[in-house]
PDB file of N, CA and C in Angstrom:
ATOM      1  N   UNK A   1    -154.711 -12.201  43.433  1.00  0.00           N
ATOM      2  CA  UNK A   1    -155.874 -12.364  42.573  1.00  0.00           C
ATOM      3  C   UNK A   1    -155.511 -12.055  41.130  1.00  0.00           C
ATOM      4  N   UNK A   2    -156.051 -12.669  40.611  1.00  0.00           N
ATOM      5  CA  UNK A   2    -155.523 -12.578  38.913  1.00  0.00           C
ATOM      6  C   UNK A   2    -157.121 -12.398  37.790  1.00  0.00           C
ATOM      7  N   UNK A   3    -156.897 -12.012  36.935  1.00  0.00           N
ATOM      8  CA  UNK A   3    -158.672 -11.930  36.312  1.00  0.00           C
ATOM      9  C   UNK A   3    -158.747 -12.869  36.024  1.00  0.00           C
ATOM     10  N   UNK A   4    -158.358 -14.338  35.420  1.00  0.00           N
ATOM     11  CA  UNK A   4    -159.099 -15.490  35.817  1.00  0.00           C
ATOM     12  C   UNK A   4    -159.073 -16.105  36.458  1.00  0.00           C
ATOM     13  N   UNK A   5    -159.774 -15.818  37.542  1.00  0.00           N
ATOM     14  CA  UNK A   5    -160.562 -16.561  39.362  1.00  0.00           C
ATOM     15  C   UNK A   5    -161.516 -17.291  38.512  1.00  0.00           C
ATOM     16  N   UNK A   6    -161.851 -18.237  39.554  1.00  0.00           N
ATOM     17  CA  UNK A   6    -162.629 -19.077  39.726  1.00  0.00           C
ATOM     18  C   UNK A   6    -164.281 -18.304  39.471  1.00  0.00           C
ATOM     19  N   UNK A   7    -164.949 -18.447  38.944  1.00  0.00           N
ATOM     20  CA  UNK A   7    -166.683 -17.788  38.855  1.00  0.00           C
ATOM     21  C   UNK A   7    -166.331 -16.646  38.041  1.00  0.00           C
ATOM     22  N   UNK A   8    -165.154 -16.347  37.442  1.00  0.00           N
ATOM     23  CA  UNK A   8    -165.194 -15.101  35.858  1.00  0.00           C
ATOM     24  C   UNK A   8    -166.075 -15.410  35.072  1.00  0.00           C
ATOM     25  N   UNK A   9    -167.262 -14.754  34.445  1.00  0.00           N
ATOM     26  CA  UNK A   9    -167.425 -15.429  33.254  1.00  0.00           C
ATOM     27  C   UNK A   9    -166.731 -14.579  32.174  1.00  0.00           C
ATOM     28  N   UNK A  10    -166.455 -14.644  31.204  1.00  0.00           N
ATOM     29  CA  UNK A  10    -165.967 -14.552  29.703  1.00  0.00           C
ATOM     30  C   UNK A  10    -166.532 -15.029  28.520  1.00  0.00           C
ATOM     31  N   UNK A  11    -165.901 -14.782  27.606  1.00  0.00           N
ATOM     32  CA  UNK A  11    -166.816 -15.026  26.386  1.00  0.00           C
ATOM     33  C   UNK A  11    -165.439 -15.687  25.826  1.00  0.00           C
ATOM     34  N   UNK A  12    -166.147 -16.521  25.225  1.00  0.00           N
ATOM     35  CA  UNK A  12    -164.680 -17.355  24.221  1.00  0.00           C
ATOM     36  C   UNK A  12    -164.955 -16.522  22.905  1.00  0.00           C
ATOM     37  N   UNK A  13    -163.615 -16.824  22.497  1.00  0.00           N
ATOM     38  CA  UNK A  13    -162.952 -16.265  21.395  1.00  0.00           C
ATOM     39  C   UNK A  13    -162.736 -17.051  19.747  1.00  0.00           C
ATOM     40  N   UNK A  14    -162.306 -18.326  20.214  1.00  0.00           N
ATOM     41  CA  UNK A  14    -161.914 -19.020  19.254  1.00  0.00           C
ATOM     42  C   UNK A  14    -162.724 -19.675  19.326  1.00  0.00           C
ATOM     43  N   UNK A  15    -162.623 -21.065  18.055  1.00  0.00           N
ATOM     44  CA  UNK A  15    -163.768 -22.249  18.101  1.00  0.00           C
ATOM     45  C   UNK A  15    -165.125 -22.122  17.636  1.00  0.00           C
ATOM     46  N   UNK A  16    -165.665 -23.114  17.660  1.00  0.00           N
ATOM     47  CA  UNK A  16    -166.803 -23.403  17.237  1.00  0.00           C
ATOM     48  C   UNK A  16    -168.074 -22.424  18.087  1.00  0.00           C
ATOM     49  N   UNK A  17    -167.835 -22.114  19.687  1.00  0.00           N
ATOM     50  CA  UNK A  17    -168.429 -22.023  20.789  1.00  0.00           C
ATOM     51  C   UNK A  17    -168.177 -20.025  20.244  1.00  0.00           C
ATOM     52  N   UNK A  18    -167.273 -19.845  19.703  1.00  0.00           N
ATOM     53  CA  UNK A  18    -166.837 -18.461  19.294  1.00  0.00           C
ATOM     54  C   UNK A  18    -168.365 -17.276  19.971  1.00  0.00           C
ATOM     55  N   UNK A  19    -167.780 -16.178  20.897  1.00  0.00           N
ATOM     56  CA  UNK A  19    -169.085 -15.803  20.628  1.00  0.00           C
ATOM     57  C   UNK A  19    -170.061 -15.827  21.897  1.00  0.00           C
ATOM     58  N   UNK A  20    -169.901 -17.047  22.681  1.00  0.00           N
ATOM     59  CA  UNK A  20    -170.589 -17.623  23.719  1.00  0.00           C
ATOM     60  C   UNK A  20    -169.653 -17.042  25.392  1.00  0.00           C
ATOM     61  N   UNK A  21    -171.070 -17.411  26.155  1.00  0.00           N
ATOM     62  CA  UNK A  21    -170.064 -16.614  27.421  1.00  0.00           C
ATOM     63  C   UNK A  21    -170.075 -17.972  28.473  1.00  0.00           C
ATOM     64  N   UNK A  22    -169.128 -17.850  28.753  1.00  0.00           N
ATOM     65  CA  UNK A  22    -168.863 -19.035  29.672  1.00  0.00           C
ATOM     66  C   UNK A  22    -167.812 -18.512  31.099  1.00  0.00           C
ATOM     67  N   UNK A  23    -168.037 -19.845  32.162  1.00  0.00           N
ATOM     68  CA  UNK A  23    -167.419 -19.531  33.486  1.00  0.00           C
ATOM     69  C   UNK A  23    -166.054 -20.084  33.917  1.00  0.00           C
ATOM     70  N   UNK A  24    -165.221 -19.271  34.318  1.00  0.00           N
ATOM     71  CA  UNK A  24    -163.867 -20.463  34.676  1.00  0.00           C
ATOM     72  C   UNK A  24    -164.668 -21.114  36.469  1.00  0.00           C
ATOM     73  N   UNK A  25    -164.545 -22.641  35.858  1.00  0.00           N
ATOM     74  CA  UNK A  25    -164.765 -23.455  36.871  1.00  0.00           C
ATOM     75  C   UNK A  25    -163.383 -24.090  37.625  1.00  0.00           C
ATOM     76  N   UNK A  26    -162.403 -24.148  37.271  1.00  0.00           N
ATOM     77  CA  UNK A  26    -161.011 -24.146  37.961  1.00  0.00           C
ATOM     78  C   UNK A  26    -159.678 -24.071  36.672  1.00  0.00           C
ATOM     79  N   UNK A  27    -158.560 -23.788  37.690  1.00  0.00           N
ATOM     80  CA  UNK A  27    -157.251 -23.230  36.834  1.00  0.00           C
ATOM     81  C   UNK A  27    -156.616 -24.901  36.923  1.00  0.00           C
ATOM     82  N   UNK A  28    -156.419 -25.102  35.499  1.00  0.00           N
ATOM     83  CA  UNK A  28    -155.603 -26.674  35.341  1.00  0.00           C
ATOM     84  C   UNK A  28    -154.125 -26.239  35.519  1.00  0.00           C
ATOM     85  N   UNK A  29    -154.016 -25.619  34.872  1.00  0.00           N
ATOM     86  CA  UNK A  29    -152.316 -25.573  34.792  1.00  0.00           C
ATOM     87  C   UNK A  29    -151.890 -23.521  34.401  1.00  0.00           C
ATOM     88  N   UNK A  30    -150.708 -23.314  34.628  1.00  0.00           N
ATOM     89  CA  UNK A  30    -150.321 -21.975  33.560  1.00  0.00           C
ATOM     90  C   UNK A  30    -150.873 -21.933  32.258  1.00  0.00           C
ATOM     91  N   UNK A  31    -151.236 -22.797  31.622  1.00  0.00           N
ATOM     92  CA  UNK A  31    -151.519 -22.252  30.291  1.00  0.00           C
ATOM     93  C   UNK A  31    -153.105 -22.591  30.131  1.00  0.00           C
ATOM     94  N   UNK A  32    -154.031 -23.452  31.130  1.00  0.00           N
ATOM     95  CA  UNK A  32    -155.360 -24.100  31.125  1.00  0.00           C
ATOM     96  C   UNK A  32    -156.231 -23.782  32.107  1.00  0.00           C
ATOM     97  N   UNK A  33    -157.516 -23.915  30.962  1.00  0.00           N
ATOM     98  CA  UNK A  33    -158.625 -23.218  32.502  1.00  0.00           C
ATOM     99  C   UNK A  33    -159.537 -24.016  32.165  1.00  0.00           C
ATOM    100  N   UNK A  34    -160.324 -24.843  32.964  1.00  0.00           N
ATOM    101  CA  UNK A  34    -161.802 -25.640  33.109  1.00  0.00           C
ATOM    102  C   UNK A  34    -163.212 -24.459  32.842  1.00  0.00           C
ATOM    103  N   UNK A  35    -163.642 -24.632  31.221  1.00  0.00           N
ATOM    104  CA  UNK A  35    -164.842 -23.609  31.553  1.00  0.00           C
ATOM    105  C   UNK A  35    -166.343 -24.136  31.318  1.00  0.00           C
ATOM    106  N   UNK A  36    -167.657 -23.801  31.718  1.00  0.00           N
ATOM    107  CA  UNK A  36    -168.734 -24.396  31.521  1.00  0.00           C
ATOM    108  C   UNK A  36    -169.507 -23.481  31.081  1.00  0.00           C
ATOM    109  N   UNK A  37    -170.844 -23.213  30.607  1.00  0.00           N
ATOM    110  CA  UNK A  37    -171.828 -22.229  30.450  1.00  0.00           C
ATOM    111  C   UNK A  37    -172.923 -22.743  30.148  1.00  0.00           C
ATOM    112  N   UNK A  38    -173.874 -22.501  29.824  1.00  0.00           N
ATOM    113  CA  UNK A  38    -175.272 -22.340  29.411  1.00  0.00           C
ATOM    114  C   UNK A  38    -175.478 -23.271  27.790  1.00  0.00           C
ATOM    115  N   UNK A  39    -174.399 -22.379  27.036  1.00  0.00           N
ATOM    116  CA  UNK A  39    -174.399 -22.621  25.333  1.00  0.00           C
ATOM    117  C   UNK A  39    -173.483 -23.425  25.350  1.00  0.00           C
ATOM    118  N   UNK A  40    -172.135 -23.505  26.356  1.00  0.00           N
ATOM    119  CA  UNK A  40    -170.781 -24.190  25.887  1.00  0.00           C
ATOM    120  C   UNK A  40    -170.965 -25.100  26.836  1.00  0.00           C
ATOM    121  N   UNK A  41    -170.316 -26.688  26.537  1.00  0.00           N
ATOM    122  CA  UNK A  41    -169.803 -27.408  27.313  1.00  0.00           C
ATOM    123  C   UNK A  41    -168.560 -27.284  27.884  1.00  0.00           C
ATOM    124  N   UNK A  42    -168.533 -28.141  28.980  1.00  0.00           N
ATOM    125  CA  UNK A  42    -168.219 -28.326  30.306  1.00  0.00           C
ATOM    126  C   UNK A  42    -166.325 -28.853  29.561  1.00  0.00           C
ATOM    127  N   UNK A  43    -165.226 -27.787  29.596  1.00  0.00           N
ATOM    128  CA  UNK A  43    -164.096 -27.965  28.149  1.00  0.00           C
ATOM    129  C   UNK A  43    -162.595 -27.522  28.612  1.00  0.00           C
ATOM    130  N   UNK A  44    -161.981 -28.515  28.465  1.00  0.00           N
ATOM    131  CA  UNK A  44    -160.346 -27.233  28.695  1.00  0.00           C
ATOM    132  C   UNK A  44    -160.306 -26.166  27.559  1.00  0.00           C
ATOM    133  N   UNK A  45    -159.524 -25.183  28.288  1.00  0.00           N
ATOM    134  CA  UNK A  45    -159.321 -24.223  27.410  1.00  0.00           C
ATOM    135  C   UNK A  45    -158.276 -23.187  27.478  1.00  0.00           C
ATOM    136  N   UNK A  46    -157.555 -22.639  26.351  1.00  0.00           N
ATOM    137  CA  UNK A  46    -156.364 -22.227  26.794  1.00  0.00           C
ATOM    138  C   UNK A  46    -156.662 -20.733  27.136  1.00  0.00           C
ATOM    139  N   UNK A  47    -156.018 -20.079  28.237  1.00  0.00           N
ATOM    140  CA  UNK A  47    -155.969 -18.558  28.368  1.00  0.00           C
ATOM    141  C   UNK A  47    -156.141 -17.538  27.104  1.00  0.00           C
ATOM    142  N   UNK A  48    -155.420 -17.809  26.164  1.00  0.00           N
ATOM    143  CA  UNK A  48    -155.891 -16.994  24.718  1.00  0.00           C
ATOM    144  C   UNK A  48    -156.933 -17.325  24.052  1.00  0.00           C
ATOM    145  N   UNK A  49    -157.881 -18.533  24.385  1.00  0.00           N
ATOM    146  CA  UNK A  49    -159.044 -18.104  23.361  1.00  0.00           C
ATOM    147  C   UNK A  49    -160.204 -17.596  24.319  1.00  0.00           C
ATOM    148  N   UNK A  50    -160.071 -17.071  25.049  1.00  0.00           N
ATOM    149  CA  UNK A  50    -160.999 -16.500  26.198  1.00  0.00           C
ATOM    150  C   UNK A  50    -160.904 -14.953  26.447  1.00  0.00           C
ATOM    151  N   UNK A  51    -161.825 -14.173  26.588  1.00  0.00           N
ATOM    152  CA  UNK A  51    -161.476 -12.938  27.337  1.00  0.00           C
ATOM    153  C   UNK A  51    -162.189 -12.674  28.180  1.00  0.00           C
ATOM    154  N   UNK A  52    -162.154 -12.135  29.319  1.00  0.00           N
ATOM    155  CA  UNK A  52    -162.559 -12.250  30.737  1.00  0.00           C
ATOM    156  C   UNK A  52    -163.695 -10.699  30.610  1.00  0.00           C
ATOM    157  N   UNK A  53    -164.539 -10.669  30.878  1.00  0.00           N
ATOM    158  CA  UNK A  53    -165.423  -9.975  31.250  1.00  0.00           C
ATOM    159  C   UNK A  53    -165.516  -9.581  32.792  1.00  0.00           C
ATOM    160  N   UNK A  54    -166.321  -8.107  33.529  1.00  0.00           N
ATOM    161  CA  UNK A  54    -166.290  -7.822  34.878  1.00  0.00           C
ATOM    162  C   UNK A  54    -166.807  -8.490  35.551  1.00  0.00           C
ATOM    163  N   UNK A  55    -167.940  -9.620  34.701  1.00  0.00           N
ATOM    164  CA  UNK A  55    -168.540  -9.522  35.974  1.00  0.00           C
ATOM    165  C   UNK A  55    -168.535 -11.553  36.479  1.00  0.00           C
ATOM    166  N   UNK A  56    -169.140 -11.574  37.273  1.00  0.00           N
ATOM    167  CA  UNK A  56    -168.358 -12.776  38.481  1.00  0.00           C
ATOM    168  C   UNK A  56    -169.714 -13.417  38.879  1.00  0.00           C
ATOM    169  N   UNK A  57    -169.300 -14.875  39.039  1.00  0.00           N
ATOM    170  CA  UNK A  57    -170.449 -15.474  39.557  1.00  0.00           C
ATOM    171  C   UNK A  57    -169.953 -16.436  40.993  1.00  0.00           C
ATOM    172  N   UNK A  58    -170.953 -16.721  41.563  1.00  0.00           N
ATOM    173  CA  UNK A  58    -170.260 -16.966  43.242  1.00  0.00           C
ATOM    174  C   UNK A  58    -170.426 -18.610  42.940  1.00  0.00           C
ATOM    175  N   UNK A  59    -168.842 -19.595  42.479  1.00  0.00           N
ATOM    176  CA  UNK A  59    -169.746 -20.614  42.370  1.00  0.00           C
ATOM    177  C   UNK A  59    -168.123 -21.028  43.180  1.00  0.00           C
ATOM    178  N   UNK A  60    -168.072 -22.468  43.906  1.00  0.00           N
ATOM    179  CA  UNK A  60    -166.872 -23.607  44.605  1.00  0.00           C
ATOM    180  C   UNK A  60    -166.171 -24.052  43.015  1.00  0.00           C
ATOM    181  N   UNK A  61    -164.864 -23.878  43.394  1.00  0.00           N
ATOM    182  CA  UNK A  61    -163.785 -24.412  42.557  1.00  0.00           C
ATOM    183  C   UNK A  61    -163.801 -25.999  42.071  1.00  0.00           C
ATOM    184  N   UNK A  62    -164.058 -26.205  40.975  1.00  0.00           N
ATOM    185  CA  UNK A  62    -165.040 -27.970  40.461  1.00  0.00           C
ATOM    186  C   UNK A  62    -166.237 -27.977  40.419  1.00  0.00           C
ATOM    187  N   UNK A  63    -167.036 -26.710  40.570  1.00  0.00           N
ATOM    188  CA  UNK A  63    -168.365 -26.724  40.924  1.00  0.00           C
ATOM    189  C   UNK A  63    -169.574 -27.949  39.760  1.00  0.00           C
ATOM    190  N   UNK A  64    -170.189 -28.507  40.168  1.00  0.00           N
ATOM    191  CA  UNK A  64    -170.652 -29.256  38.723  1.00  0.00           C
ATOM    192  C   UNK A  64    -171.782 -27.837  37.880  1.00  0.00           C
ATOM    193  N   UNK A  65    -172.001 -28.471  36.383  1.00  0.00           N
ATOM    194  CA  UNK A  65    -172.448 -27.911  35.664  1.00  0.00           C
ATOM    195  C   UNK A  65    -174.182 -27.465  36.029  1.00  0.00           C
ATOM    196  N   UNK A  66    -174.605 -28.182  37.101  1.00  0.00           N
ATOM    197  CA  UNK A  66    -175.620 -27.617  37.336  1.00  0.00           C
ATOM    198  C   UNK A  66    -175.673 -26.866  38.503  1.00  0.00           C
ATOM    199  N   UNK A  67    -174.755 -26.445  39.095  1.00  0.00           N
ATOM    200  CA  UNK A  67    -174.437 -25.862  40.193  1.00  0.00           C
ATOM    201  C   UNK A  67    -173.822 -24.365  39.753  1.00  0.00           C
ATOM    202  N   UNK A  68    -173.174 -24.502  38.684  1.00  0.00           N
ATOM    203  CA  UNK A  68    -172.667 -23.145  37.652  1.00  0.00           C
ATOM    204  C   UNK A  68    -174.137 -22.221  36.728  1.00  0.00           C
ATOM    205  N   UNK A  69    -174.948 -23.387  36.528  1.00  0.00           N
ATOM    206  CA  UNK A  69    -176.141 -22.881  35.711  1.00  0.00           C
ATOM    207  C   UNK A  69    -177.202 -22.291  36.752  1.00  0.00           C
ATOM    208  N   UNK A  70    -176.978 -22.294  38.009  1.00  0.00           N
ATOM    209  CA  UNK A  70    -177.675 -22.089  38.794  1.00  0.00           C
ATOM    210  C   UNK A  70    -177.546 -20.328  39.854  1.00  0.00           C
ATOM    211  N   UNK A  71    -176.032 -20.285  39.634  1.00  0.00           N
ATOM    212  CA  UNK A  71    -174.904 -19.126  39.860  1.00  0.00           C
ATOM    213  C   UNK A  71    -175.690 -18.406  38.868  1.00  0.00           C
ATOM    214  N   UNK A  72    -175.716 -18.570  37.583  1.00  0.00           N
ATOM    215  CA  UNK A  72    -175.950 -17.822  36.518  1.00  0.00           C
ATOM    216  C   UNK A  72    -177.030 -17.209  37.184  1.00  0.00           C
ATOM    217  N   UNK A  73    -178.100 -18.003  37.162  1.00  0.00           N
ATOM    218  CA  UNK A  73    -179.386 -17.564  37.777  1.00  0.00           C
ATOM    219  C   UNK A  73    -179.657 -17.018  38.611  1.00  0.00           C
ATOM    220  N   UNK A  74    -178.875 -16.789  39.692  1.00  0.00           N
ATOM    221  CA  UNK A  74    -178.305 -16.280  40.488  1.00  0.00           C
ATOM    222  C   UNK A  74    -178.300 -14.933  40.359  1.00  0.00           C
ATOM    223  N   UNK A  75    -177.264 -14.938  39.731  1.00  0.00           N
ATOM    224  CA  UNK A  75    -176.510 -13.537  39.441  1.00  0.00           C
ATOM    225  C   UNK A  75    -177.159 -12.526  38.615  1.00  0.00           C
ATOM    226  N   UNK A  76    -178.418 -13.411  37.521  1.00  0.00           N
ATOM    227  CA  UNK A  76    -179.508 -12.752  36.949  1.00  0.00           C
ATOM    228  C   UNK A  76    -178.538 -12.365  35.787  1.00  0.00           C
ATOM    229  N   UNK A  77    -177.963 -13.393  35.340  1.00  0.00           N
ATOM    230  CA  UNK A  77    -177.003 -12.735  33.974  1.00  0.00           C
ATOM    231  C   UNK A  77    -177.532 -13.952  32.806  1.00  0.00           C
ATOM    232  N   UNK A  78    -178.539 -14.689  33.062  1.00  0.00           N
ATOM    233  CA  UNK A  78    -178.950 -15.821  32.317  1.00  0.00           C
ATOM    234  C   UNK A  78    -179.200 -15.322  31.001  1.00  0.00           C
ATOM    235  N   UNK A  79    -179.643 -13.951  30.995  1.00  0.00           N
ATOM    236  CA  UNK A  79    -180.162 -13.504  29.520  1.00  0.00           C
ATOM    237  C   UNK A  79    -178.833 -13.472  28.714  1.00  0.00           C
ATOM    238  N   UNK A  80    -178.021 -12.909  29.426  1.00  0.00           N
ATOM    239  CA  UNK A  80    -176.937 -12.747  28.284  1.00  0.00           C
ATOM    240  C   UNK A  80    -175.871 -13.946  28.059  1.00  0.00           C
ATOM    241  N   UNK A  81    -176.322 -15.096  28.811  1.00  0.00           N
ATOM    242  CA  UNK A  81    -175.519 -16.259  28.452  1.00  0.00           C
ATOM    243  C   UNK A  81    -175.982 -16.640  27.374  1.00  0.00           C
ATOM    244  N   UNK A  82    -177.316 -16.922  26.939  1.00  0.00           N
ATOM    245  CA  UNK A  82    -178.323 -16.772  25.755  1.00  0.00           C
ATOM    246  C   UNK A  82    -178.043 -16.613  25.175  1.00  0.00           C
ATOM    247  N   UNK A  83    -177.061 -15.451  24.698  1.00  0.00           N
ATOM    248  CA  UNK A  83    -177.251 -14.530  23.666  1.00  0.00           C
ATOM    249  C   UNK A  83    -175.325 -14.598  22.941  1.00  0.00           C
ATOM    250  N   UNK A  84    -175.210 -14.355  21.821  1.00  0.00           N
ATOM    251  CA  UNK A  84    -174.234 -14.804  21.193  1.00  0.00           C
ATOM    252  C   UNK A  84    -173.669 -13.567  20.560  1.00  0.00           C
ATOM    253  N   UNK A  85    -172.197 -13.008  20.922  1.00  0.00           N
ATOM    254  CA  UNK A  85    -172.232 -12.072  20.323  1.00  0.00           C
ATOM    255  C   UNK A  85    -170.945 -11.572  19.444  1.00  0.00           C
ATOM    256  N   UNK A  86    -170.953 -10.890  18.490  1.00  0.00           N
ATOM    257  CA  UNK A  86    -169.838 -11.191  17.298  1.00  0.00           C
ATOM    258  C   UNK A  86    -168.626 -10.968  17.688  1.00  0.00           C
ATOM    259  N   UNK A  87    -167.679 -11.418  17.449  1.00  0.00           N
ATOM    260  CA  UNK A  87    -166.257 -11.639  17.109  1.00  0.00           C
ATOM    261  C   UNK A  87    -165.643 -11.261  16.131  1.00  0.00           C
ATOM    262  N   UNK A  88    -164.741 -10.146  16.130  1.00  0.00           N
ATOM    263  CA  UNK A  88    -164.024  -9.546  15.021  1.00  0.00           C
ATOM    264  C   UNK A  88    -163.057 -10.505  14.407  1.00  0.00           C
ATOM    265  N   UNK A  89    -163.138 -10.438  13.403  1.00  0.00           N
ATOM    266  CA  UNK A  89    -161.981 -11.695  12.637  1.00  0.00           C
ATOM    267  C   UNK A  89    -160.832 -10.731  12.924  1.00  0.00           C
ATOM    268  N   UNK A  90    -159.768 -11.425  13.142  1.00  0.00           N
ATOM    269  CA  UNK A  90    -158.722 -11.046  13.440  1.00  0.00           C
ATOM    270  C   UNK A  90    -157.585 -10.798  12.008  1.00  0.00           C
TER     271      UNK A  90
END
C-alpha cells in the first residue's frame, strides 16, 4: 500500500485548481495519477503537484465522476471539497 491508493483525497498544489481537494481515481504510470473532485475536473496529474491528505473515500478504480461525487457524500466530507484552502508560495 502506498499513500496514493485509489479513493485518497488530496488537495492539489500547483495550477489553476491550486487549493482544491480532489480524489485519486487510478495510478497511470510512476510518475501519473487520474484525479476528479467536486471543484476540479476529471485530469492527469503528476505526484508533485498533489499532497495526500488522511482521509479516504470508498470508490472502484476508473470510478466515473458521478460515482466519486457520490463517495464524497458518502463519506460526509462534501463540505470541505467546497471549500478552498491557501497554499504557501513556495
Amino acid at each position: 500500500m502506498s499513500v496514493y491508493d485509489i479513493g485518497r483525497v488530496c488537495v492539489k498544489t500547483m495550477g489553476r485548481e491550486a487549493g482544491n481537494y480532489c480524489v485519486i481515481v487510478d495510478i497511470i504510470d510512476k510518475n501519473y495519477l487520474l484525479i476528479d473532485g467536486i471543484k476540479i475536473k476529471r485530469r492527469r496529474v503528476n505526484y508533485n503537484h498533489i499532497e495526500p491528505t488522511p482521509d479516504m473515500v470508498e470508490i472502484k478504480k476508473g470510478a466515473k465522476t458521478k460515482d466519486v461525487e457520490e463517495a464524497i457524500k458518502k463519506a460526509k466530507l462534501e463540505k470541505k471539497f467546497k471549500e478552498k484552502i491557501a497554499i504557501p508560495l513556495h
